[in-house]
Protein backbone atom coordinates (compact mmCIF):
# COMPACT_ATOMS: atom_id res chain seq x y z
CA UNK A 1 82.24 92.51 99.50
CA UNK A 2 82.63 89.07 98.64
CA UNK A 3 86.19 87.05 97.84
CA UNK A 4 85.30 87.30 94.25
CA UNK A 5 85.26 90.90 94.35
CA UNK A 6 88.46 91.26 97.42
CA UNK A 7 90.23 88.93 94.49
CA UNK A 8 89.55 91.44 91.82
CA UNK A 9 90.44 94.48 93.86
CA UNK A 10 93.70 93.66 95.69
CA UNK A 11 95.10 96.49 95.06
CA UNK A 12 92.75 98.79 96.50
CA UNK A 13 91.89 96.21 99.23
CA UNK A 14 95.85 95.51 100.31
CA UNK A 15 96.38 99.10 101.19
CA UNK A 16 93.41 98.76 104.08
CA UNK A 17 94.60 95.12 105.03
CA UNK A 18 98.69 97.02 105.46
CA UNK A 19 96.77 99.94 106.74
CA UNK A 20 95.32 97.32 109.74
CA UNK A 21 98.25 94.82 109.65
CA UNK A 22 101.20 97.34 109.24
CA UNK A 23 103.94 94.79 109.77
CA UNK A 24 102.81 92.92 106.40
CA UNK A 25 105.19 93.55 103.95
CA UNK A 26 103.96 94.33 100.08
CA UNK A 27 105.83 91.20 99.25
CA UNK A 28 103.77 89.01 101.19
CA UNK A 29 101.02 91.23 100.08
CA UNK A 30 101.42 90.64 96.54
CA UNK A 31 102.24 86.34 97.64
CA UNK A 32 98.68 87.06 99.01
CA UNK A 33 97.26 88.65 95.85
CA UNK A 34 93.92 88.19 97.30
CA UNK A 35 93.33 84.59 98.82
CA UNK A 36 91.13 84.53 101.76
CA UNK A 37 93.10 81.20 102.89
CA UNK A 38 96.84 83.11 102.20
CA UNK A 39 95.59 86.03 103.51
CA UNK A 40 94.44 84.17 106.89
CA UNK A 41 97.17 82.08 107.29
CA UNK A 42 99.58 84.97 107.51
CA UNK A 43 97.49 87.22 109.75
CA UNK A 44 97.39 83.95 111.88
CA UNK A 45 100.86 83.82 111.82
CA UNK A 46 101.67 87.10 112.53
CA UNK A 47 99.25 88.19 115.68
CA UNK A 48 99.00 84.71 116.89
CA UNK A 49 95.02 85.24 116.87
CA UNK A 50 92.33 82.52 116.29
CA UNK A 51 91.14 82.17 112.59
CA UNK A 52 87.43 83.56 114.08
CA UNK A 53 89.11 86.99 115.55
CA UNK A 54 91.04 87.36 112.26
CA UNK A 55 87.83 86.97 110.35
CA UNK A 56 85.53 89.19 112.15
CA UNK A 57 88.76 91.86 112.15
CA UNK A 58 88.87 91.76 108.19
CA UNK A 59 85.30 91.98 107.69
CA UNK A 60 85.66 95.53 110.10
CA UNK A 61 88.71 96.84 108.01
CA UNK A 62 87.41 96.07 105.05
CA UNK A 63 84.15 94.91 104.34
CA UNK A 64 85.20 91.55 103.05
């Protein structure tokens, strides 16, 4: 799934990112509302992980 598509789908793609990341709130899930750069930012933020782990952990939960 491409960014394009994650974009167009956030609703169905949020509930596997919370699923994964459980200590996202929906409020910064909907401030998210699909941005790969948002998105990454706050996963970076919140585990303290490099941008590469991040990545290669989203494309595992979610195809994206």
């Amino acid at each position: 799934m491409n960014w394009k598509q994650v974009e167009g789908n956030w609703q169905q793609v949020k509930g596997r990112v919370q699923e994964k990341w459980g200590d996202l709130t929906n409020d910064e899930l909907d401030q998210i509302a699909g941005k790969r750069d948002r998105l990454l930012g706050k996963l970076k933020e919140k585990t303290g992980k490099a941008e590469e782990a991040i990545e290669k952990e989203l494309e595992s939960a979610c195809g994206c």
